[in-house]
Protein backbone atom coordinates (compact mmCIF):
# COMPACT_ATOMS: atom_id res chain seq x y z
CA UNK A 1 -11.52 17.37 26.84
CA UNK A 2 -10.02 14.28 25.08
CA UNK A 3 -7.46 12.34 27.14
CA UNK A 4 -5.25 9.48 26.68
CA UNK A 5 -4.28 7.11 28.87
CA UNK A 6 -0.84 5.25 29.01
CA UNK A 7 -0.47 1.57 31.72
CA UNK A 8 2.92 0.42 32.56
CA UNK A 9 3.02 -2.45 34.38
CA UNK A 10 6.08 -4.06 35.71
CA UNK A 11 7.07 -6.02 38.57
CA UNK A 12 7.55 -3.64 41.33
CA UNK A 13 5.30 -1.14 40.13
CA UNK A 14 2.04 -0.37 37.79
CA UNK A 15 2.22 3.19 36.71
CA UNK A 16 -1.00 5.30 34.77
CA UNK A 17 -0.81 8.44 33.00
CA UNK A 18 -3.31 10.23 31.50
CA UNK A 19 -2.58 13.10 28.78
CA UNK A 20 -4.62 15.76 27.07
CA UNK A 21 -4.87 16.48 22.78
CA UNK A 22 -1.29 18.72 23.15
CA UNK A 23 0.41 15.40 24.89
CA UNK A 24 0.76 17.14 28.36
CA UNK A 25 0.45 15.54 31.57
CA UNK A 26 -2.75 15.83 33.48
CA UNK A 27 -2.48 13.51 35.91
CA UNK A 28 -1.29 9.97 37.06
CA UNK A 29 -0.82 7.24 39.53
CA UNK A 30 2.07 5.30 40.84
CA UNK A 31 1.59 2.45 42.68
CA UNK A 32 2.83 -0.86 43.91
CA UNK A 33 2.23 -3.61 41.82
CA UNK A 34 2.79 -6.39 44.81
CA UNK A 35 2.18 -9.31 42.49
CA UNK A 36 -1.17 -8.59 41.26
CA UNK A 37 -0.63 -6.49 37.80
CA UNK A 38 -4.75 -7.17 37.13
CA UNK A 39 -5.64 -5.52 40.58
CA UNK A 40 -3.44 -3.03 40.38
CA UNK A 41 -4.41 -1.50 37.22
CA UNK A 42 -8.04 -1.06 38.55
CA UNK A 43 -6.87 0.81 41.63
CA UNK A 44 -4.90 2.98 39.38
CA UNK A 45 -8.19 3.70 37.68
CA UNK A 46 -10.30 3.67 40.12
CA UNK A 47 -8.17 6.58 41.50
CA UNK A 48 -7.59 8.68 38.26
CA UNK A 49 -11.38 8.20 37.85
CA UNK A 50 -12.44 9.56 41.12
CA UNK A 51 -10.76 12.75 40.42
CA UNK A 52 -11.77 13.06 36.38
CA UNK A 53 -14.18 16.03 35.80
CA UNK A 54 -17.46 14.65 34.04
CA UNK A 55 -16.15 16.19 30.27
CA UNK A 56 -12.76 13.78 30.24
CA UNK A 57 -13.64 11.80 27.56
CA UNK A 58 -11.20 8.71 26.81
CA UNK A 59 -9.88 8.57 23.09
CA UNK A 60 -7.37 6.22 23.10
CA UNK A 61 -5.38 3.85 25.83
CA UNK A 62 -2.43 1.73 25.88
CA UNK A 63 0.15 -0.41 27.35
CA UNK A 64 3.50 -1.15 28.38
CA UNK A 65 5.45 -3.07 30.65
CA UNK A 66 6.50 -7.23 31.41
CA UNK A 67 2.67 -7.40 31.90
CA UNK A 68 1.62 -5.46 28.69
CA UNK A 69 -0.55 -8.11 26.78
CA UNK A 70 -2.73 -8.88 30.09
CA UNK A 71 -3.02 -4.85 30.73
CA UNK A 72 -4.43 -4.57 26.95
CA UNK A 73 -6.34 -7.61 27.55
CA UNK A 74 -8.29 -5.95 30.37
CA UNK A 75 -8.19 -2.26 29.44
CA UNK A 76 -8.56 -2.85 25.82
CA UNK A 77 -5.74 -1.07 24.84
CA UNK A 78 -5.25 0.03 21.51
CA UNK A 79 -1.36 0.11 21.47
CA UNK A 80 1.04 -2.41 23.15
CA UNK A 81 4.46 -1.46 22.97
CA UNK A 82 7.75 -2.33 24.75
CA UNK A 83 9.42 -0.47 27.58
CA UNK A 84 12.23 0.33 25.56
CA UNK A 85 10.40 2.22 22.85
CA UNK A 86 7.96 4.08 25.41
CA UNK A 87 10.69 4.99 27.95
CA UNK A 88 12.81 6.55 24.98
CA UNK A 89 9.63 8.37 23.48
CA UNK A 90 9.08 9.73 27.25
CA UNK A 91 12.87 10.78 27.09
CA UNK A 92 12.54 12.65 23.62
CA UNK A 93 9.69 14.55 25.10
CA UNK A 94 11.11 16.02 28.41
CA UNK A 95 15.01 16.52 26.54
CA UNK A 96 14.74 16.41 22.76
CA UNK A 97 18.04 16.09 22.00
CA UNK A 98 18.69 13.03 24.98
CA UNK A 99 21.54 10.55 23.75
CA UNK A 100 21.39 8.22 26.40
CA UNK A 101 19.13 6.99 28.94
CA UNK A 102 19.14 5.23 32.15
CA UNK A 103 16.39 3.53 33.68
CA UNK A 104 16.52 1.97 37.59
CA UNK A 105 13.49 0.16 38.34
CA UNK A 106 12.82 -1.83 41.33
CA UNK A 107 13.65 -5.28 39.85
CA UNK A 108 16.31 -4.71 36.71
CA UNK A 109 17.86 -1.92 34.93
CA UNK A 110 18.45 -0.45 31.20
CA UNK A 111 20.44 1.76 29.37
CA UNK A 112 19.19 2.83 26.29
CA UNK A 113 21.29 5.14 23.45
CA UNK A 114 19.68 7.33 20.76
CA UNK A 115 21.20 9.07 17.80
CA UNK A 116 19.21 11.48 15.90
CA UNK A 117 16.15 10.76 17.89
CA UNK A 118 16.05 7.49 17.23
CA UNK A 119 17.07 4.37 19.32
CA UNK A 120 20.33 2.50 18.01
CA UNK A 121 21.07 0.16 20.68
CA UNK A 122 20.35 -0.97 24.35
CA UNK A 123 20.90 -3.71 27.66
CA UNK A 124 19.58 -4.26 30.29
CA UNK A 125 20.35 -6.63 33.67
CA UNK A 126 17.65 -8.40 34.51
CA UNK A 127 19.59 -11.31 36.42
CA UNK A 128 21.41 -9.87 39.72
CA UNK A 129 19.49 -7.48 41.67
CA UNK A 130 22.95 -6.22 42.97
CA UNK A 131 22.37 -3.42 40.12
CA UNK A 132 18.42 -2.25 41.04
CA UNK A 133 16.47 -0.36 43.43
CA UNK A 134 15.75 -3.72 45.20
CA UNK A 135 19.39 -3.46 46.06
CA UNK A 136 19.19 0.21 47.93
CA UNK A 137 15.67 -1.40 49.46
CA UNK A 138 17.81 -4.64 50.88
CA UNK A 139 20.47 -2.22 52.06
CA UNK A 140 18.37 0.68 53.36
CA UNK A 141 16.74 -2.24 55.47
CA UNK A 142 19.82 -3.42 56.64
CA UNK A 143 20.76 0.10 57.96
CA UNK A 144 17.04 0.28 59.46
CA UNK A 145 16.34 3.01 57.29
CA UNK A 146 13.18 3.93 55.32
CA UNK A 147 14.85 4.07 51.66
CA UNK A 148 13.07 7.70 51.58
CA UNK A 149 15.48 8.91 53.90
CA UNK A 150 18.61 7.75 51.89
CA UNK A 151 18.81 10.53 48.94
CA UNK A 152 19.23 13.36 52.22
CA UNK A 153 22.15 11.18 54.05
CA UNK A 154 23.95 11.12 50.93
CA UNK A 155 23.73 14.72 49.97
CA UNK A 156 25.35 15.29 53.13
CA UNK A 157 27.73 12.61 52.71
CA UNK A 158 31.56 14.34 51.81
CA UNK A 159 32.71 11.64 49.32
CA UNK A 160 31.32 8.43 50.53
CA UNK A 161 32.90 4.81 51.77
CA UNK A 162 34.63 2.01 49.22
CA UNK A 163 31.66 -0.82 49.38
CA UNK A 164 31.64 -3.38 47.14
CA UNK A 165 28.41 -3.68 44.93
CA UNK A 166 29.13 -6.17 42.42
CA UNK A 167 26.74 -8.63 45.30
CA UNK A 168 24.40 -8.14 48.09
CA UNK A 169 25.81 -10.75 49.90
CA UNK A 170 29.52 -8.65 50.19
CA UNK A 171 27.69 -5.16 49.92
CA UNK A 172 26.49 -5.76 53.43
CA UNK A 173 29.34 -7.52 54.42
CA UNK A 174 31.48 -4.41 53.86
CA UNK A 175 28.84 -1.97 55.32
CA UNK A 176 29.17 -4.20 58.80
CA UNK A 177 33.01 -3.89 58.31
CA UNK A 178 32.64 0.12 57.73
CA UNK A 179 30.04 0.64 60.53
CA UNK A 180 31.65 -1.14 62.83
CA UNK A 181 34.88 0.71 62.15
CA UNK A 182 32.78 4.06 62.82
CA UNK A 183 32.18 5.71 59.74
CA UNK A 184 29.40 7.93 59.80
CA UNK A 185 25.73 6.62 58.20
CA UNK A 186 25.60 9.20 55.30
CA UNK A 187 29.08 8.38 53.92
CA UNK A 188 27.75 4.40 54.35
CA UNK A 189 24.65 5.59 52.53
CA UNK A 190 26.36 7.71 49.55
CA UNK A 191 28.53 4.43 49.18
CA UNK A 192 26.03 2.54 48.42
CA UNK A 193 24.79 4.78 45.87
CA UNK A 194 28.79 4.61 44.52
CA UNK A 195 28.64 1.14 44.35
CA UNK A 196 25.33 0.90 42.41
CA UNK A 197 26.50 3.05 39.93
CA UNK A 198 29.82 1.62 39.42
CA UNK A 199 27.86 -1.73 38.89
CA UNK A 200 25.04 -0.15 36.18
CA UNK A 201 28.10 1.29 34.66
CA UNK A 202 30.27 -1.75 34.34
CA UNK A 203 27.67 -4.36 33.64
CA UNK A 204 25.33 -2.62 31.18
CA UNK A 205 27.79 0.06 29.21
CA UNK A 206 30.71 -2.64 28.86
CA UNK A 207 33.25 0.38 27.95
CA UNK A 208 30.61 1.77 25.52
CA UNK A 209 30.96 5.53 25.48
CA UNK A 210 28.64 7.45 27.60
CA UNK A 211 26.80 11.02 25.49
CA UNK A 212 25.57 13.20 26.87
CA UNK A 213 22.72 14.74 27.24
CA UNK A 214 22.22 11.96 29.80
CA UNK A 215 18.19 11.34 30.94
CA UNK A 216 18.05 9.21 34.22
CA UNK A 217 14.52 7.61 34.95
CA UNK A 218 12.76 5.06 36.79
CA UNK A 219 11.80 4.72 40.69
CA UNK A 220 15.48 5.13 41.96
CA UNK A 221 15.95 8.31 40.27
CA UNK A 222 14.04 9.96 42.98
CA UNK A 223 17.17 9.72 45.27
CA UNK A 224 19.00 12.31 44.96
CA UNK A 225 22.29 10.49 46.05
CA UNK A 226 22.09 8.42 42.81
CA UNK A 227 22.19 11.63 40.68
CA UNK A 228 25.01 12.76 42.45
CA UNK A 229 27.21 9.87 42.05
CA UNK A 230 26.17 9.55 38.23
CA UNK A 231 27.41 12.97 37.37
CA UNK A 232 30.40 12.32 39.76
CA UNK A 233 31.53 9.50 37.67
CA UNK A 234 30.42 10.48 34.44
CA UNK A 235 31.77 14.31 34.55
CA UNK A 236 29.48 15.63 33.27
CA UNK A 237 25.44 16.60 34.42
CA UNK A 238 22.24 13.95 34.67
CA UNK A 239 18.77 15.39 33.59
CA UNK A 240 15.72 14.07 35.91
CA UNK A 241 12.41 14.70 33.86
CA UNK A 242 9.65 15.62 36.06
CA UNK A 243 7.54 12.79 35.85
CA UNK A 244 10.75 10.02 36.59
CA UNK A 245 8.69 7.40 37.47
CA UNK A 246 5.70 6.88 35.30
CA UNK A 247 8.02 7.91 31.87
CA UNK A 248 7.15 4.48 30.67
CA UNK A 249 3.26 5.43 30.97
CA UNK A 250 3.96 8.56 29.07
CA UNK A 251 5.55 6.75 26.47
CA UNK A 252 3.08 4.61 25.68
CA UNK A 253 0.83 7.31 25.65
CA UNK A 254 2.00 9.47 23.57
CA UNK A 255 2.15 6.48 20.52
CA UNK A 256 -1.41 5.77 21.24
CA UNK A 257 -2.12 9.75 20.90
CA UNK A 258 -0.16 9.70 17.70
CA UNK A 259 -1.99 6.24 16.63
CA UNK A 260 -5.89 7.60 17.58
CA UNK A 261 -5.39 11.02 15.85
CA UNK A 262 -3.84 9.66 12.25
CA UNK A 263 -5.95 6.58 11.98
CA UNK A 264 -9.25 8.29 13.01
CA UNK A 265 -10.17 4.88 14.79
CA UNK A 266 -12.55 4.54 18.02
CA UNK A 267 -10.98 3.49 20.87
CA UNK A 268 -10.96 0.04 22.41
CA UNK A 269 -10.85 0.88 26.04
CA UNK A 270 -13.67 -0.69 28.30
CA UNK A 271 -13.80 2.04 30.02
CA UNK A 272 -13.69 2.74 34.10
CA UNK A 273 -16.44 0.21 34.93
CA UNK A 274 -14.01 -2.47 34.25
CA UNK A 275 -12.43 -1.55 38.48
CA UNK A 276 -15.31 -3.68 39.44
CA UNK A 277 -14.74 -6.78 37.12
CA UNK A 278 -13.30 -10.18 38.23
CA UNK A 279 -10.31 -11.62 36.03
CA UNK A 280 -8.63 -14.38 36.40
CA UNK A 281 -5.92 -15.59 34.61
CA UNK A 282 -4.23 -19.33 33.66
CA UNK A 283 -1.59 -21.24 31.42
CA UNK A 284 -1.95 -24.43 29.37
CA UNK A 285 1.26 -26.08 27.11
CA UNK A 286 0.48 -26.35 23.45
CA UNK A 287 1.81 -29.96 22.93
CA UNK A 288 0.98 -28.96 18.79
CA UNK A 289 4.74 -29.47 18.07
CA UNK A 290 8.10 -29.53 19.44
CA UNK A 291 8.14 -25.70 20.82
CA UNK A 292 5.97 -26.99 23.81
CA UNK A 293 4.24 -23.15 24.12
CA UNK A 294 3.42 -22.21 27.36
CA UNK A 295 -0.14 -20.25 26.60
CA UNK A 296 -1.38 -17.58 28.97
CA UNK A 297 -5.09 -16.78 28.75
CA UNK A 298 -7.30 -14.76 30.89
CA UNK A 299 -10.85 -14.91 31.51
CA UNK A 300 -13.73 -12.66 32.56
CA UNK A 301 -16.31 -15.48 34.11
CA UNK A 302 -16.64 -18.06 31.73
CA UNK A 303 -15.58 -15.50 28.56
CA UNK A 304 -11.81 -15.48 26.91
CA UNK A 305 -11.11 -12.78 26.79
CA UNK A 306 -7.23 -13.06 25.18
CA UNK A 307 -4.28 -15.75 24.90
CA UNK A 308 -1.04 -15.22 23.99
CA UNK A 309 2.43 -17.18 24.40
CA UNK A 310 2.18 -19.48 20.71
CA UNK A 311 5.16 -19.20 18.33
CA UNK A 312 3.15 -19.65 15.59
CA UNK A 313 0.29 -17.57 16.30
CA UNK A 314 -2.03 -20.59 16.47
CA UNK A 315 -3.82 -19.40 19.98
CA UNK A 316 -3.20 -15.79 19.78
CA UNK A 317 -6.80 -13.87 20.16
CA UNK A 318 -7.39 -10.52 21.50
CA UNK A 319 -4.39 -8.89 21.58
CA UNK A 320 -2.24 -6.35 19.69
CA UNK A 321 1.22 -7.06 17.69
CA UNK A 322 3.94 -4.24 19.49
CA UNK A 323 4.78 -3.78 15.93
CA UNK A 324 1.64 -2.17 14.59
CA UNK A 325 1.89 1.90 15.70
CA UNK A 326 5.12 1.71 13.89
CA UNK A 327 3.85 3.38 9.97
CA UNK A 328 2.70 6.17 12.94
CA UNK A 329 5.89 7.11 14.16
């Protein structure tokens, strides 16, 4: 069987897919990318490998993510491409005709709107955490609460408690103010989920209209409370795809499927031996001209293996422009 494998790798989390000839999902991995995108990639494989029947054969790989050039750098991926564009691709798959999308990751958030299939225009809030799943962590630590407990308290919750979640700093202010005043912990809990959404919604959609259908996506989309109070304030229901967490994986996937079977090429991928490699990984300033380039390169032993980071292209090696699946599309 021919398979196709799709890396995101972000801040909180590194996500792998793999998916067969008919783009369906076979299998993947979520994990935690705890500052150390290189070594978690190779877990991720080392996993999806241990459980890969001897006639997988790899076609085609690629990545996404804030870490997507040093992913293709050590998987050899034949497509790079931006979260934006795989997330929305994931989106299309699971609900064809999806209008807008949001994505909660652990460390910032996105909204993304389509029309006709096709992405027209998007934000996302990468610079208060008041507005991510980092928040609901902070909180759910606060309460002394393992955050997989939260989307059950706020199912049960009746309407949920005014906090403010515009800050951390007065979120948990107000949820000392409400639990010392005795409100019960799931209307605390489904108030927090209130006050994230009323934050996403005000920061990121600035009074832009809201179509549906709606897909929601990303690590917090497993709580359940979240989904509530989206369709609460939007009127209207919230579609959670199946695979909600790795969509960006699935994204990327599905271009390099679509790249591998028009162009005929042979895949770049290193294959699964690359789990016991050492990488490491360093930064120089180009002092060329004025721009001042911070350059990232990363090394196998004493072997480049890619740069990236130059304006003007003049230390770029290795890796793939994000604009070259688009004649694919």
């Amino acid at each position: 069987m021919d398979v196709y494998l799709g890396v995101d790798v972000g801040s909180v989390s590194t996500n792998l897919v793999l998916l067969d000839d008919e783009g369906e999902v076979i299998t993947y991995e979520y994990l935690r990318t705890q500052g150390q995108p290189i070594r978690a990639v190779q877990e991720g494989l080392k996993r999806i490998y241990s459980r890969l029947s001897s006639n997988l054969v790899v076609k085609g790989c690629g990545s996404t993510g804030s870490a997507r050039f040093l992913t293709a750098a050590v998987i050899g991926a034949d497509v790079v491409k931006n979260e934006i564009i795989s997330h929305a691709l994931a989106a299309l798959k699971f609900e064809p005709q999806v209008r807008t999308i949001f994505e909660i990751g652990g460390q910032d958030s996105k909204v993304t709107f389509l029309k006709d299939q096709v992405v027209v225009d998007f934000a996302m809030n990468t610079i208060c955490a008041a507005g991510t799943g980092s928040f609901l962590d902070h909180q759910a630590a606060r309460l002394g609460l393992p955050i997989e407990s939260f989307s059950e308290l706020a199912l049960k919750a009746k309407k949920g408690v005014q906090i403010a979640g515009r800050c951390t700093v007065f979120a948990e202010s107000d949820m000392i103010h409400r639990q010392q005043t005795g409100y019960p912990l799931e209307e605390i809990v489904y108030g927090l989920c209130q006050a994230l959404v009323r934050n996403y919604l005000n920061n990121l959609l600035k009074g832009k209209p809201v179509n549906p259908p709606v897909v929601f996506q990303g690590g917090v989309a497993a709580n359940k409370g979240m989904r509530r109070a989206f369709e609460e304030a939007l009127g209207f229901p919230v579609v959670v795809p199946p695979y909600f967490n790795v969509m960006g994986a699935i994204g990327v996937a599905l271009l390099t499927r679509t790249y591998i079977q028009k162009t005929g090429k042979d895949t770049n991928f290193k294959g699964f031996e690359i789990v016991d490699f050492a990488y490491a990984t360093e930064s120089f300033y180009c002092d060329g001209c004025s721009n001042n380039c911070e350059i990232a390169e990363i090394r196998q032993g004493k072997k480049i293996l890619a740069r990236w980071g130059s304006r003007c292209g003049k230390w770029e090696m290795g890796n793939l422009e994000e604009s070259q699946v688009f004649s694919f599309l």
